[in-house]
N, C-alpha and C. Protein backbone atom coordinates (compact mmCIF):
# COMPACT_ATOMS: atom_id res chain seq x y z
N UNK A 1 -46.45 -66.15 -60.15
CA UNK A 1 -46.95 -64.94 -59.51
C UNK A 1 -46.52 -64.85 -58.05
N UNK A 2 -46.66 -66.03 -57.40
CA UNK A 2 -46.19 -65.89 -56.04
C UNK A 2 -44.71 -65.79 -55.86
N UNK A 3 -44.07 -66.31 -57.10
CA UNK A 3 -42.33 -66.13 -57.10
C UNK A 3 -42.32 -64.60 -57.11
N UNK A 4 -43.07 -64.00 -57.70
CA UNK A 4 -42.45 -62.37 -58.05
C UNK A 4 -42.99 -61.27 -56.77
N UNK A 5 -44.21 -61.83 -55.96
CA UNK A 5 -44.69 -61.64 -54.98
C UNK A 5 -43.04 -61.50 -53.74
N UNK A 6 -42.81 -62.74 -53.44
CA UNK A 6 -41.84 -63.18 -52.54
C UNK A 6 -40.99 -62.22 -52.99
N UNK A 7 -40.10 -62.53 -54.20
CA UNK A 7 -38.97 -61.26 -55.21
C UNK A 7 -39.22 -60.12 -54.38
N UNK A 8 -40.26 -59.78 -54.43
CA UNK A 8 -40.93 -58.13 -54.25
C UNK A 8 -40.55 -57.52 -52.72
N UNK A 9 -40.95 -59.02 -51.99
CA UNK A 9 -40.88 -58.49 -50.42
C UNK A 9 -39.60 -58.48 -50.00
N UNK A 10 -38.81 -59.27 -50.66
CA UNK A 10 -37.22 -59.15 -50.11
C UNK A 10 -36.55 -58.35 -50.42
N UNK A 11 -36.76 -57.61 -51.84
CA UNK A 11 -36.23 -56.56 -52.40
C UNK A 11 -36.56 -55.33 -51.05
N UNK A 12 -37.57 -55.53 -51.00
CA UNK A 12 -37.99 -54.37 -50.20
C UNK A 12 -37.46 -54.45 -48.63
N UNK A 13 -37.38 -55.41 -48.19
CA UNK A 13 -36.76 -55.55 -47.15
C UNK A 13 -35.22 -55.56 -46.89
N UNK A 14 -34.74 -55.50 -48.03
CA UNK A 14 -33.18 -55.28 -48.16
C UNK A 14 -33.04 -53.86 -48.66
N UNK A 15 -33.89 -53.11 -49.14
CA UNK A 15 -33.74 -52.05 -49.06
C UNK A 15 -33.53 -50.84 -47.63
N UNK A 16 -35.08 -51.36 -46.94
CA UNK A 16 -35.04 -50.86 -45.67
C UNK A 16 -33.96 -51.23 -44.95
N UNK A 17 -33.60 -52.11 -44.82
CA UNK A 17 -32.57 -52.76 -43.93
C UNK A 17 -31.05 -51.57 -44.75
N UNK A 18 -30.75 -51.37 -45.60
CA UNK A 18 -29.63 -50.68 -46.16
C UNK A 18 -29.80 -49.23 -45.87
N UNK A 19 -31.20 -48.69 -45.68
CA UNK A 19 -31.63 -47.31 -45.77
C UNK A 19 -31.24 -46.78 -43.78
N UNK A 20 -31.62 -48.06 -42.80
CA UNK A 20 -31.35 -48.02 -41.72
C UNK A 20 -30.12 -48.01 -41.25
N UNK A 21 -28.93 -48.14 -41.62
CA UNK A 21 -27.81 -48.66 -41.63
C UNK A 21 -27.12 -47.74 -42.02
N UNK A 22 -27.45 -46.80 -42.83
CA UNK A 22 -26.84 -45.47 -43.92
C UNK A 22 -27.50 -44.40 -42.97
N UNK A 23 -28.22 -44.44 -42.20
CA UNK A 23 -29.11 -43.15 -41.71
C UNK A 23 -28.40 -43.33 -40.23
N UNK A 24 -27.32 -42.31 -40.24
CA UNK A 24 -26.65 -41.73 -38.90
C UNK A 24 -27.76 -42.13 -37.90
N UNK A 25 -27.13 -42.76 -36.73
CA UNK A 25 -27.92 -42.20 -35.18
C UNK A 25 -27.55 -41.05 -34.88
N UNK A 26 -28.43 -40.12 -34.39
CA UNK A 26 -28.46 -38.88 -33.87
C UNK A 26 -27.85 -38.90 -32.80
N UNK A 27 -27.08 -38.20 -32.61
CA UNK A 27 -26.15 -38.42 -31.12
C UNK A 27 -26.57 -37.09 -30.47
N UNK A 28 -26.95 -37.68 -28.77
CA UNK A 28 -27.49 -37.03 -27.74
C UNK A 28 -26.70 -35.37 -27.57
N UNK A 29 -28.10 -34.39 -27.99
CA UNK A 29 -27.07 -33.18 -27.93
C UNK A 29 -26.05 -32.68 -26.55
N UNK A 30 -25.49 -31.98 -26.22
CA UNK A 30 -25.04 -31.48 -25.09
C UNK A 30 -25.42 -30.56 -24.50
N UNK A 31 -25.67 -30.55 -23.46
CA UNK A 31 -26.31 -29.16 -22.57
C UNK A 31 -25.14 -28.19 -23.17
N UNK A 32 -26.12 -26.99 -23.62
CA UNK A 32 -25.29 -25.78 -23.39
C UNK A 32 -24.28 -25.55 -21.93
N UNK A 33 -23.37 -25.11 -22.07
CA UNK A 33 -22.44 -24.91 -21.01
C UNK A 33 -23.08 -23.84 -20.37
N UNK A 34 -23.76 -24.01 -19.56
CA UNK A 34 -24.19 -23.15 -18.89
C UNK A 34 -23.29 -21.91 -18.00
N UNK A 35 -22.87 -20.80 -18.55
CA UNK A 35 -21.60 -20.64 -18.06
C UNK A 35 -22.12 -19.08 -16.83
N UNK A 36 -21.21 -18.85 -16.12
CA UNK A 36 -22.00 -18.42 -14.71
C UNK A 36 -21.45 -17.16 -15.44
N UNK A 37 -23.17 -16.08 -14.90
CA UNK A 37 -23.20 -14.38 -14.92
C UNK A 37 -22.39 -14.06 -14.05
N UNK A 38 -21.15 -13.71 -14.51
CA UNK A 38 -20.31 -12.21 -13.75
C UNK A 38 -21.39 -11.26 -13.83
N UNK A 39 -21.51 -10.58 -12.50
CA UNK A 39 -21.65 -9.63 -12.86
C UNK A 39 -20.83 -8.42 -13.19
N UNK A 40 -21.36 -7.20 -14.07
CA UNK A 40 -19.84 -6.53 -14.99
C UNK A 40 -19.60 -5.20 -13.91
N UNK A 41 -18.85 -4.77 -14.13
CA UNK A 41 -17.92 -4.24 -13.80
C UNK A 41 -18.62 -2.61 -13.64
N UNK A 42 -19.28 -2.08 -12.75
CA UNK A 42 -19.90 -0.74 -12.92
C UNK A 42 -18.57 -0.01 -13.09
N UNK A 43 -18.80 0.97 -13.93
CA UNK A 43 -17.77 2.00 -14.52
C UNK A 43 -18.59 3.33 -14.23
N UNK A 44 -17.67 4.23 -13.53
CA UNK A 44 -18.29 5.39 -13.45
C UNK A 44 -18.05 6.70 -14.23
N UNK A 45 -19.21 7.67 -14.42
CA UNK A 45 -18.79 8.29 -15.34
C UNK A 45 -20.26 9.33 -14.73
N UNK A 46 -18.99 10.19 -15.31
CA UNK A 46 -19.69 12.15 -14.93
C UNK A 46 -20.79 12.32 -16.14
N UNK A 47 -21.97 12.94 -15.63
CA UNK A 47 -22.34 13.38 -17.06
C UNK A 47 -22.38 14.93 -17.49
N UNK A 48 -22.61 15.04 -18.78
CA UNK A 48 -22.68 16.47 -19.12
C UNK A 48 -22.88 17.64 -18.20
N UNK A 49 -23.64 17.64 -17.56
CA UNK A 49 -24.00 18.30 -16.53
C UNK A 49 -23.01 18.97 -15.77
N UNK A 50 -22.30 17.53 -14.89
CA UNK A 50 -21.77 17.72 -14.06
C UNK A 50 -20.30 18.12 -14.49
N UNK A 51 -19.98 17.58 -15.91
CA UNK A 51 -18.46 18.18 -16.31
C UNK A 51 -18.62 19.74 -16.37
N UNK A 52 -19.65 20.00 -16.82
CA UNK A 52 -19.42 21.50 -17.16
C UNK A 52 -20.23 22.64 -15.73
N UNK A 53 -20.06 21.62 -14.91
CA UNK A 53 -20.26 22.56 -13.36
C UNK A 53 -18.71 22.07 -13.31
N UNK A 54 -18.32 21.50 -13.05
CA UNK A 54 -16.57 21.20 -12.51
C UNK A 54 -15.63 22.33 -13.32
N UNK A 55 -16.53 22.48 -15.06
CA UNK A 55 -15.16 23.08 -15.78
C UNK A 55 -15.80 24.37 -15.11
N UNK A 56 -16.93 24.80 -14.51
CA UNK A 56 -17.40 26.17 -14.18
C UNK A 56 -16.32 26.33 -12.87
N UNK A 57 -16.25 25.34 -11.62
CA UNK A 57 -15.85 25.38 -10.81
C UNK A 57 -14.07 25.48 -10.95
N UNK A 58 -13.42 25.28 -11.65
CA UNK A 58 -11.87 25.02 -11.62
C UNK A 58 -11.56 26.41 -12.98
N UNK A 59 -12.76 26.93 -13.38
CA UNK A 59 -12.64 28.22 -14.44
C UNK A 59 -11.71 27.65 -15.83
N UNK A 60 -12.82 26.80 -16.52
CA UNK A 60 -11.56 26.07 -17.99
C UNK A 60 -13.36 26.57 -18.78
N UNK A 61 -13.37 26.71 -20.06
CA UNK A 61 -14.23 26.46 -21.01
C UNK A 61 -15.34 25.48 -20.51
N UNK A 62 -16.32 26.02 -20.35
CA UNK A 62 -17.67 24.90 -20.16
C UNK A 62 -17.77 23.88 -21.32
N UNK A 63 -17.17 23.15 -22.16
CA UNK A 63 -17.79 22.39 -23.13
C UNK A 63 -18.52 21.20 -22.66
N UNK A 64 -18.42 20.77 -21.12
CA UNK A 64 -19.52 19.91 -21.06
C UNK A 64 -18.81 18.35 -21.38
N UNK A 65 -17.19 18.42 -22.02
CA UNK A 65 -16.79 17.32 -22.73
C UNK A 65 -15.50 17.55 -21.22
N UNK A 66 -15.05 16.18 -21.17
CA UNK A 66 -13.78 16.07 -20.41
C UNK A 66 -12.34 16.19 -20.89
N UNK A 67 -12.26 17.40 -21.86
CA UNK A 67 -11.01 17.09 -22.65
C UNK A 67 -9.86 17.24 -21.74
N UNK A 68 -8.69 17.66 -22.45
CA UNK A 68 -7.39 17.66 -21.92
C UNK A 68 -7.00 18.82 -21.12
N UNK A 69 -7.58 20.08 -21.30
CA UNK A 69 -8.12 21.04 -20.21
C UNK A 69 -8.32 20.98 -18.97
N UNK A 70 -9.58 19.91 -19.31
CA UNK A 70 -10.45 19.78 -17.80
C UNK A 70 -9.66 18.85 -17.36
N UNK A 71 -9.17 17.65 -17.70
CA UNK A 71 -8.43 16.88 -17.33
C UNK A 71 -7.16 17.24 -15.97
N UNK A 72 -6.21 18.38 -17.24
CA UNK A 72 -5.03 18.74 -16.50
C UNK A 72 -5.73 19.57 -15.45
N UNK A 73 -6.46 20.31 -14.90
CA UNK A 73 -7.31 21.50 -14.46
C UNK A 73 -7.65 20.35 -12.97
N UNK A 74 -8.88 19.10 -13.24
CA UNK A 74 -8.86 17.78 -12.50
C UNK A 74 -7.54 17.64 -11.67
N UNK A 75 -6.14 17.33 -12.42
CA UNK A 75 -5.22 16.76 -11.92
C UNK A 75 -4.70 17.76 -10.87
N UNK A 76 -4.57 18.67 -11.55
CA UNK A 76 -4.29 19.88 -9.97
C UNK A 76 -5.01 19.68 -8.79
N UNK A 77 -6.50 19.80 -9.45
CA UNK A 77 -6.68 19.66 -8.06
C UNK A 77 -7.28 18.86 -6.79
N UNK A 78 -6.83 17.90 -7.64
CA UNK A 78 -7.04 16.64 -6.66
C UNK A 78 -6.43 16.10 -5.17
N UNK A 79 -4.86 16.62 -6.24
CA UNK A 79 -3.92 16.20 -4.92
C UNK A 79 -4.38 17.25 -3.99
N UNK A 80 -4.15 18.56 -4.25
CA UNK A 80 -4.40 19.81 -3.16
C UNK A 80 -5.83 19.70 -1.91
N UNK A 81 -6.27 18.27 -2.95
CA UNK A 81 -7.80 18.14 -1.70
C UNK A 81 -7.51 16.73 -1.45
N UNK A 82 -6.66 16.24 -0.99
CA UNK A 82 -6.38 14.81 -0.47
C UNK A 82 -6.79 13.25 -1.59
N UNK A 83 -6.90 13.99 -2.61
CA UNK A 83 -6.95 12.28 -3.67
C UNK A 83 -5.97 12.17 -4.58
N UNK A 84 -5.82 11.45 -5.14
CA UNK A 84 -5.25 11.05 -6.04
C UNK A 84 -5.30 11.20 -7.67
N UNK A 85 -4.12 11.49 -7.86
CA UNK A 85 -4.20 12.89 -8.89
C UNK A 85 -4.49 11.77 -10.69
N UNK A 86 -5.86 11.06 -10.52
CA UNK A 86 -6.09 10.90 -11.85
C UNK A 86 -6.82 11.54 -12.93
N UNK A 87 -7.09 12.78 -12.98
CA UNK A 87 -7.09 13.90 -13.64
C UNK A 87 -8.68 12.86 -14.82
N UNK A 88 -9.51 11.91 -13.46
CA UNK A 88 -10.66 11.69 -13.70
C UNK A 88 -12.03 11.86 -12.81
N UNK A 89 -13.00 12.64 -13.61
CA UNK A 89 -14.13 12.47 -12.61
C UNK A 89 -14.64 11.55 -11.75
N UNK A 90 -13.96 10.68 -11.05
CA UNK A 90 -14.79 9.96 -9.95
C UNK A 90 -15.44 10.32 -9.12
N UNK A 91 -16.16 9.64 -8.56
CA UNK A 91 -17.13 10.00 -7.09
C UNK A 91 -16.83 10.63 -6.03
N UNK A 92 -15.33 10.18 -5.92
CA UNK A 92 -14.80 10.88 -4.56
C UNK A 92 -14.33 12.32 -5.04
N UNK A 93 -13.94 12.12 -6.69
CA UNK A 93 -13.57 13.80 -6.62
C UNK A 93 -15.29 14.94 -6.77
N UNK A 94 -16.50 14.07 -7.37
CA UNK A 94 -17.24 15.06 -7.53
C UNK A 94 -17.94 15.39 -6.14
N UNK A 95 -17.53 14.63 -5.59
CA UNK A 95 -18.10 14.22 -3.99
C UNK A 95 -17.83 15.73 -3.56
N UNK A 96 -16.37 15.47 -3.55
CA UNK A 96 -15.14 16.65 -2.73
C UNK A 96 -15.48 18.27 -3.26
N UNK A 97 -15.72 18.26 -4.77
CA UNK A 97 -16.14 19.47 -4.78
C UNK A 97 -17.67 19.88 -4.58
N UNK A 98 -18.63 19.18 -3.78
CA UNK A 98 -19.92 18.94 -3.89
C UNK A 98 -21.50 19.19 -5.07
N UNK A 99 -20.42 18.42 -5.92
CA UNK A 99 -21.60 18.19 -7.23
C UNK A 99 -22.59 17.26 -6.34
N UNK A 100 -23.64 17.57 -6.83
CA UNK A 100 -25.01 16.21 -6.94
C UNK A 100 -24.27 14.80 -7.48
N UNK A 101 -24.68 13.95 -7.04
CA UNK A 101 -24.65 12.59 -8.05
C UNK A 101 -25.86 12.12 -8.33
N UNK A 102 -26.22 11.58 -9.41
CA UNK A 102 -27.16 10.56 -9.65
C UNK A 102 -27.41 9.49 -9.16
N UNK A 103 -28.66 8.85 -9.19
CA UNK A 103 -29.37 7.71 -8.51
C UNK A 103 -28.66 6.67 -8.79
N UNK A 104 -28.44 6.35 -10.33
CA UNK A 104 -27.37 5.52 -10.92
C UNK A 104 -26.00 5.34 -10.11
N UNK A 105 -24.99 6.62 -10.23
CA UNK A 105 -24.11 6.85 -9.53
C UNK A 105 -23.46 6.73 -8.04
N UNK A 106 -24.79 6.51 -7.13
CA UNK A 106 -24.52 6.66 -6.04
C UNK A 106 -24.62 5.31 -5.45
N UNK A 107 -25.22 3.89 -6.99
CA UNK A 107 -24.90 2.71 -6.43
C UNK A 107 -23.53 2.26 -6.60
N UNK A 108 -22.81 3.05 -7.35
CA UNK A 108 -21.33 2.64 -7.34
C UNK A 108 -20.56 3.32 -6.19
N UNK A 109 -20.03 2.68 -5.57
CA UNK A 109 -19.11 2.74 -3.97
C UNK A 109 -17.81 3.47 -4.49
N UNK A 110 -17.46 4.36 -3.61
CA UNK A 110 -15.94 5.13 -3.74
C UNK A 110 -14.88 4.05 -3.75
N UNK A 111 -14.13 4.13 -5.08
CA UNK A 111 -13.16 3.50 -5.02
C UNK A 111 -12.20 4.03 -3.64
N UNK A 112 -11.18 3.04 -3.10
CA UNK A 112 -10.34 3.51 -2.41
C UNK A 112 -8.95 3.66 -2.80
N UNK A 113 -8.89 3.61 -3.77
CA UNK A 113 -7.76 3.67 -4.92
C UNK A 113 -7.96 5.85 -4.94
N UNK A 114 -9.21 6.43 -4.90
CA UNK A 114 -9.10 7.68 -5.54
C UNK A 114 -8.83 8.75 -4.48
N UNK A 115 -8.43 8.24 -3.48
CA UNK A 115 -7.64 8.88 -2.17
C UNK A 115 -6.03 8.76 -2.21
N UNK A 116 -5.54 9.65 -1.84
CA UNK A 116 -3.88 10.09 -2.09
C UNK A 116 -3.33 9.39 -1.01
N UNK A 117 -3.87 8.60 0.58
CA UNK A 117 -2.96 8.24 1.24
C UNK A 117 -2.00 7.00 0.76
N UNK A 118 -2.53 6.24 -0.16
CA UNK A 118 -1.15 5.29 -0.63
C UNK A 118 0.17 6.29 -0.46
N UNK A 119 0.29 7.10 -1.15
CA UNK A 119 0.68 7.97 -1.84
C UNK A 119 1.82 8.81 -0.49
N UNK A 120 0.93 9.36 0.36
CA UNK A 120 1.83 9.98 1.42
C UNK A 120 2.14 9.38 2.01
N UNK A 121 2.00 7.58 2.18
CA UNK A 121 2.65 6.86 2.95
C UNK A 121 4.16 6.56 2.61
N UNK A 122 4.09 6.19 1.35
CA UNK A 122 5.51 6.29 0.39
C UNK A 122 6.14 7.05 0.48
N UNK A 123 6.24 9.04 1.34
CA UNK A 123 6.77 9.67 0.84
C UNK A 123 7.27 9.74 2.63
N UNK A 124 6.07 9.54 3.44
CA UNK A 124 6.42 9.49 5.21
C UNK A 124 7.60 8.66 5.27
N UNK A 125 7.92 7.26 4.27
CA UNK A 125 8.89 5.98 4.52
C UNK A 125 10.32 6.77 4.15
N UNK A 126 10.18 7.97 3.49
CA UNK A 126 11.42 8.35 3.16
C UNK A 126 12.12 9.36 3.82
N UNK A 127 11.41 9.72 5.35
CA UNK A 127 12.08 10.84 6.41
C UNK A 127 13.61 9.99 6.66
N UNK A 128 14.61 10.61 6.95
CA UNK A 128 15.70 9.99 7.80
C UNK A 128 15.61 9.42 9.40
N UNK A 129 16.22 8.17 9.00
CA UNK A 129 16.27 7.46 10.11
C UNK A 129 17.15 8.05 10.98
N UNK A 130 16.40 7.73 12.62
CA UNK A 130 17.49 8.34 14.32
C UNK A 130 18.20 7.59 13.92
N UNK A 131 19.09 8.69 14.66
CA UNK A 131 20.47 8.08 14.52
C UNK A 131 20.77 7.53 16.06
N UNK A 132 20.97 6.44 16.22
CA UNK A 132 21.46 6.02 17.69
C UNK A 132 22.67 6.40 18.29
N UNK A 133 22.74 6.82 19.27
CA UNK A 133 23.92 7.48 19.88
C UNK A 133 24.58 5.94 20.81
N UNK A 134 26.09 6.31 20.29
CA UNK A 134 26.89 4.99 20.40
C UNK A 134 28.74 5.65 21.23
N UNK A 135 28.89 4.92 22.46
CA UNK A 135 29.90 5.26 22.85
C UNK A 135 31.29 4.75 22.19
N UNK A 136 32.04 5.59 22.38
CA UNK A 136 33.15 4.63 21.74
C UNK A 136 33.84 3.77 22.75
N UNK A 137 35.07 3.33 22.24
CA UNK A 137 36.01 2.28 22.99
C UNK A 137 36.79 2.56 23.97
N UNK A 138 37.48 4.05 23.76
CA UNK A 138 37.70 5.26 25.05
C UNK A 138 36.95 5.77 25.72
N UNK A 139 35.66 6.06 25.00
CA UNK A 139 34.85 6.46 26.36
C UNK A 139 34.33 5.65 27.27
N UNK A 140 34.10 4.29 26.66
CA UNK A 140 33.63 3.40 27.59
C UNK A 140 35.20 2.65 28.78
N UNK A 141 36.36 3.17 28.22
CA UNK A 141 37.01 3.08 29.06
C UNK A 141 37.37 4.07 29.83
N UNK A 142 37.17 5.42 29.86
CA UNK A 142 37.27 5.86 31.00
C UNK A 142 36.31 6.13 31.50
N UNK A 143 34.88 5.63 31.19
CA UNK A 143 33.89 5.65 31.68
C UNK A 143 34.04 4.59 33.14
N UNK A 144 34.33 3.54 33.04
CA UNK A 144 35.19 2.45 33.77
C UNK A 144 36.04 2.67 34.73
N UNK A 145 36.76 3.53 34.16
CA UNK A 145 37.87 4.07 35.16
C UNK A 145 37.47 4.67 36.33
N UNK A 146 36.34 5.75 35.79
CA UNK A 146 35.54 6.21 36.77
C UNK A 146 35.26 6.07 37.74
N UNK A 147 34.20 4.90 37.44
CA UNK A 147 33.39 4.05 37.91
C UNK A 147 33.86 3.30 38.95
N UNK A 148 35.03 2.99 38.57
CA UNK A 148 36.21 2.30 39.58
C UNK A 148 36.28 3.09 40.11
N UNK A 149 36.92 4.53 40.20
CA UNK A 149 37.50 5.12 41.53
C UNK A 149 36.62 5.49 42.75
N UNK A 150 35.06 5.60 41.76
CA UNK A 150 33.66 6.10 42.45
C UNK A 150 33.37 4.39 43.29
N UNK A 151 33.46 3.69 43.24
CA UNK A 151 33.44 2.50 43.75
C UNK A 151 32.23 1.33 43.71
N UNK A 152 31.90 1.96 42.19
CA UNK A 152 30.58 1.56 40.85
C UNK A 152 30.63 0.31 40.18
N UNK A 153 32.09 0.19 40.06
CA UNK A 153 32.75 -0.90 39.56
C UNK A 153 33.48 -1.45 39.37
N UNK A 154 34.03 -2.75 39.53
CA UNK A 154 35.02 -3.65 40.53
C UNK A 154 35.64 -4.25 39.10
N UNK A 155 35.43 -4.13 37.61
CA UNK A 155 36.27 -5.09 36.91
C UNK A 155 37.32 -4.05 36.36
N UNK A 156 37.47 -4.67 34.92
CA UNK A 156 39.02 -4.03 34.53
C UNK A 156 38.77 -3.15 32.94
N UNK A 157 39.00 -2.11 32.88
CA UNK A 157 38.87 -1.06 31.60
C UNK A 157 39.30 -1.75 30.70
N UNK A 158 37.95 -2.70 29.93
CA UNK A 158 38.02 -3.18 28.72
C UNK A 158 37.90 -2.16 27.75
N UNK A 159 36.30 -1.46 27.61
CA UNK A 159 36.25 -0.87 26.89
C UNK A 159 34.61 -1.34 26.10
N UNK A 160 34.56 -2.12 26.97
CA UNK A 160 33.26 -2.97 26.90
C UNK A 160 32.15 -2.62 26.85
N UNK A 161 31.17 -2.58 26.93
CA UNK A 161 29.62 -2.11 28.08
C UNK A 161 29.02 -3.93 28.06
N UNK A 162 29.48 -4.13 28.70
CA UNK A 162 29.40 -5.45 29.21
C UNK A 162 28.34 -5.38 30.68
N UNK A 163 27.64 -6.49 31.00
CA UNK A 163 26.79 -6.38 32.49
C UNK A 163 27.27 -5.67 33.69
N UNK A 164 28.75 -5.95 33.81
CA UNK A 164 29.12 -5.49 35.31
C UNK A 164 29.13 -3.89 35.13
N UNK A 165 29.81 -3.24 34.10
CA UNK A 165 30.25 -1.91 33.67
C UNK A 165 28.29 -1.12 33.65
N UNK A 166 27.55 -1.84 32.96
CA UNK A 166 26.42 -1.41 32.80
C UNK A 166 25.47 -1.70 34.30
N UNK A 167 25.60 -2.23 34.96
CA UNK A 167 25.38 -2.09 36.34
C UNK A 167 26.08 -1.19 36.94
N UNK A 168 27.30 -1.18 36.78
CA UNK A 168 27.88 0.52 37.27
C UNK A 168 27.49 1.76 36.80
N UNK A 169 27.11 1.47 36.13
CA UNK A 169 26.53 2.83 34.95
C UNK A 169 25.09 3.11 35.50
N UNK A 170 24.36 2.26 35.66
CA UNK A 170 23.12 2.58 36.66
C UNK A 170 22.92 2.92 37.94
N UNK A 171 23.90 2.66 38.77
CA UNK A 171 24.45 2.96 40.12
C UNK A 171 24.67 4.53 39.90
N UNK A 172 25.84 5.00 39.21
CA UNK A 172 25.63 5.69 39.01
C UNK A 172 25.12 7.21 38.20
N UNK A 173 24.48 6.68 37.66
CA UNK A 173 23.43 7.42 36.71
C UNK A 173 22.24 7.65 38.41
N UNK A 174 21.86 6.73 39.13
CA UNK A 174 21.01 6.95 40.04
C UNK A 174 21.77 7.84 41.20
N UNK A 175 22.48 7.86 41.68
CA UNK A 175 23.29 9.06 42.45
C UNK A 175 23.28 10.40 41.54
N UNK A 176 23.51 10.46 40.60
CA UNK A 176 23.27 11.90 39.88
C UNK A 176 22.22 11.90 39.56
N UNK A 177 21.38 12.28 39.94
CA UNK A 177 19.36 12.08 39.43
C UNK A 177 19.58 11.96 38.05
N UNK A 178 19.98 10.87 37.39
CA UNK A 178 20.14 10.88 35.80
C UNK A 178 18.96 9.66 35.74
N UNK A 179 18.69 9.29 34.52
CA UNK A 179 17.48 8.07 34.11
C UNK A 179 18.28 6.96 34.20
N UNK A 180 18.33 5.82 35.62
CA UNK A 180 19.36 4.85 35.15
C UNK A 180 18.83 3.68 34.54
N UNK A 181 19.38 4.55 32.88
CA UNK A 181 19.51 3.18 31.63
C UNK A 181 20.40 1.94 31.34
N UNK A 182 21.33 2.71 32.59
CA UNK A 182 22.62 1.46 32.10
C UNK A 182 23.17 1.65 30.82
N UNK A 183 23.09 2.49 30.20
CA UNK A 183 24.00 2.89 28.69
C UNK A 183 24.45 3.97 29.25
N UNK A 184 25.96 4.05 28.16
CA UNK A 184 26.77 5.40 28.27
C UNK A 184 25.99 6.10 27.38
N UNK A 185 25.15 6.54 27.28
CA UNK A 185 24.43 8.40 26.47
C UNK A 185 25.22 9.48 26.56
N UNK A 186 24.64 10.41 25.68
CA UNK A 186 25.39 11.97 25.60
C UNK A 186 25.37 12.00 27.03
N UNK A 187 24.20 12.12 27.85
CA UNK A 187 24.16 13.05 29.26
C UNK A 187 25.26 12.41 30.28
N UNK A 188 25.18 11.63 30.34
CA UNK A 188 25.84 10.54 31.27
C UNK A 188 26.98 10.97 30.96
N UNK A 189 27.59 11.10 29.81
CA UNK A 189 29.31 11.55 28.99
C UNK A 189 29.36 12.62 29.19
N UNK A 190 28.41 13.77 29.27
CA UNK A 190 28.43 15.29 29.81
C UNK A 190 28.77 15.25 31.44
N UNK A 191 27.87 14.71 32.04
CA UNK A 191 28.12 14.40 33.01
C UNK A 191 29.17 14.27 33.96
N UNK A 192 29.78 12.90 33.31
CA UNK A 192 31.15 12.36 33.86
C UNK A 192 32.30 13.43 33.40
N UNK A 193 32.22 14.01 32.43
CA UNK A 193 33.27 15.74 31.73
C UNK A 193 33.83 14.28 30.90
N UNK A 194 33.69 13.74 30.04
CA UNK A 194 34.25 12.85 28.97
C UNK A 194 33.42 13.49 27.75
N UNK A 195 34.71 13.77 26.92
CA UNK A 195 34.47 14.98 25.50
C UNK A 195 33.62 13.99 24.53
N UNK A 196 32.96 14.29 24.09
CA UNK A 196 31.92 14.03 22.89
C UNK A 196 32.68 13.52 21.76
N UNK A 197 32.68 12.58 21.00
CA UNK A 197 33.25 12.77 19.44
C UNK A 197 32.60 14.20 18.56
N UNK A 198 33.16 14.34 17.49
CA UNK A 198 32.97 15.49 16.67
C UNK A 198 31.64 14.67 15.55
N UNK A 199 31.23 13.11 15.88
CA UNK A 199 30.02 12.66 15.04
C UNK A 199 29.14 12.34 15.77
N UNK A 200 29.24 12.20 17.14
CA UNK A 200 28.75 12.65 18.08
C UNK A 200 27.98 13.79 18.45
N UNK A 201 29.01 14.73 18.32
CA UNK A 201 28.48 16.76 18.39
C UNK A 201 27.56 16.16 17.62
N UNK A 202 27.87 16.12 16.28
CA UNK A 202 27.32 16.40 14.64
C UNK A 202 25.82 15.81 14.81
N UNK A 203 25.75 14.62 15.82
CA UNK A 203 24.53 13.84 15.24
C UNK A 203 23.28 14.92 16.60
N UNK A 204 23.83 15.16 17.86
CA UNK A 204 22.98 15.63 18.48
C UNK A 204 22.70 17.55 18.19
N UNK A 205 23.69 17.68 17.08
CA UNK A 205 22.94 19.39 16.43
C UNK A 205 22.07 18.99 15.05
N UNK A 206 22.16 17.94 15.03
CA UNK A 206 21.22 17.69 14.05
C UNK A 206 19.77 17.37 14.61
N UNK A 207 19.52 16.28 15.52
CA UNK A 207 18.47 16.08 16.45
C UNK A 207 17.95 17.08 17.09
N UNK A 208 18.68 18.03 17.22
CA UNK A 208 18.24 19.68 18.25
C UNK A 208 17.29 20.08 17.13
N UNK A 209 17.90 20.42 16.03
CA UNK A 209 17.16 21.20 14.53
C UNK A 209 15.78 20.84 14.54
């Protein structure tokens, strides 16, 4: 009896011992990734209301909807009031034609994207560049010559505008109440009776215009 006793307890203890051994450890869960609130992206948007005061105001069908109408109707006239022609209700355009905005609406800030000066800056970069007025190689030599006989300047008709010649050139530019720049200019070449080039003429009837 005590043999089957003993039997009994080892059985049982080799059981548990096999049942512990087979039974996974639970492995430590992981914090959720706690991952950081963006906040999203306010998007603005006209409501019913106000589309169909705009389609009242620009004279298209009141439907109240922003179709392709109101849209193209928008795009006109945006540019003509200083924004930028996205042929969408934003703030700055309902601003411009003075709709109401909503409480909602008025926490979203004017884009600066919905103003047209990007726009006319790109078009200011494309005026024509002055044209600099440039003596030639004869005029600056008998400019020299001049200068020499007037007793302005002591070197030799290179053809230059070199320091000494341009110190003569201010000497006398200041005896003729002229601005002494020390460059040969149109006036200075009028001046002295030394003829103009013909791209010369060309560039100062263009500057007159």
């Amino acid at each position: 009896m005590k043999k089957f006793i003993f039997l009994l307890l080892v059985s049982l203890i080799a059981s548990v011992s096999v049942n512990a051994q087979m039974t996974p450890t639970p492995t430590p869960s992981k914090p959720a990734a706690t991952s950081e609130t963006k906040p999203k992206k306010q998007i603005f948007r006209a409501n019913k209301e106000q589309v169909m005061a705009v389609q009242k105001m620009l004279k298209v069908t009141e439907t109240g909807k922003l179709d392709d109408t109101t849209r193209a109707a928008v795009k006109k006239y945006q540019p003509e009031n200083g924004l930028k022609a996205t042929g969408t209700l934003n703030r700055a355009t309902l601003e411009k034609m003075g709709i109401e905005l909503t409480d909602k609406q008025k926490e979203i800030p004017v884009s600066p994207k919905s103003f047209a000066s990007a726009e006319t800056k790109s078009t200011d970069s494309t005026k024509p560049k002055k044209t600099i007025f440039r003596a030639s190689k004869e005029q600056i030599m008998q400019a020299q010559k001049m200068l020499k006989t007037n007793n302005f300047y002591t070197g030799e008709e290179t053809g230059k505008l070199d320091d000494a010649t341009r110190d003569g050139l201010k000497k006398y530019q200041t005896a003729n109440s002229l601005t002494a720049t020390g460059t040969l200019n149109k006036v200075t070449l009028e001046k002295m009776g030394i003829a103009l080039t013909d791209k010369q003429k060309e560039n100062s009837m263009k500057e007159s215009q």
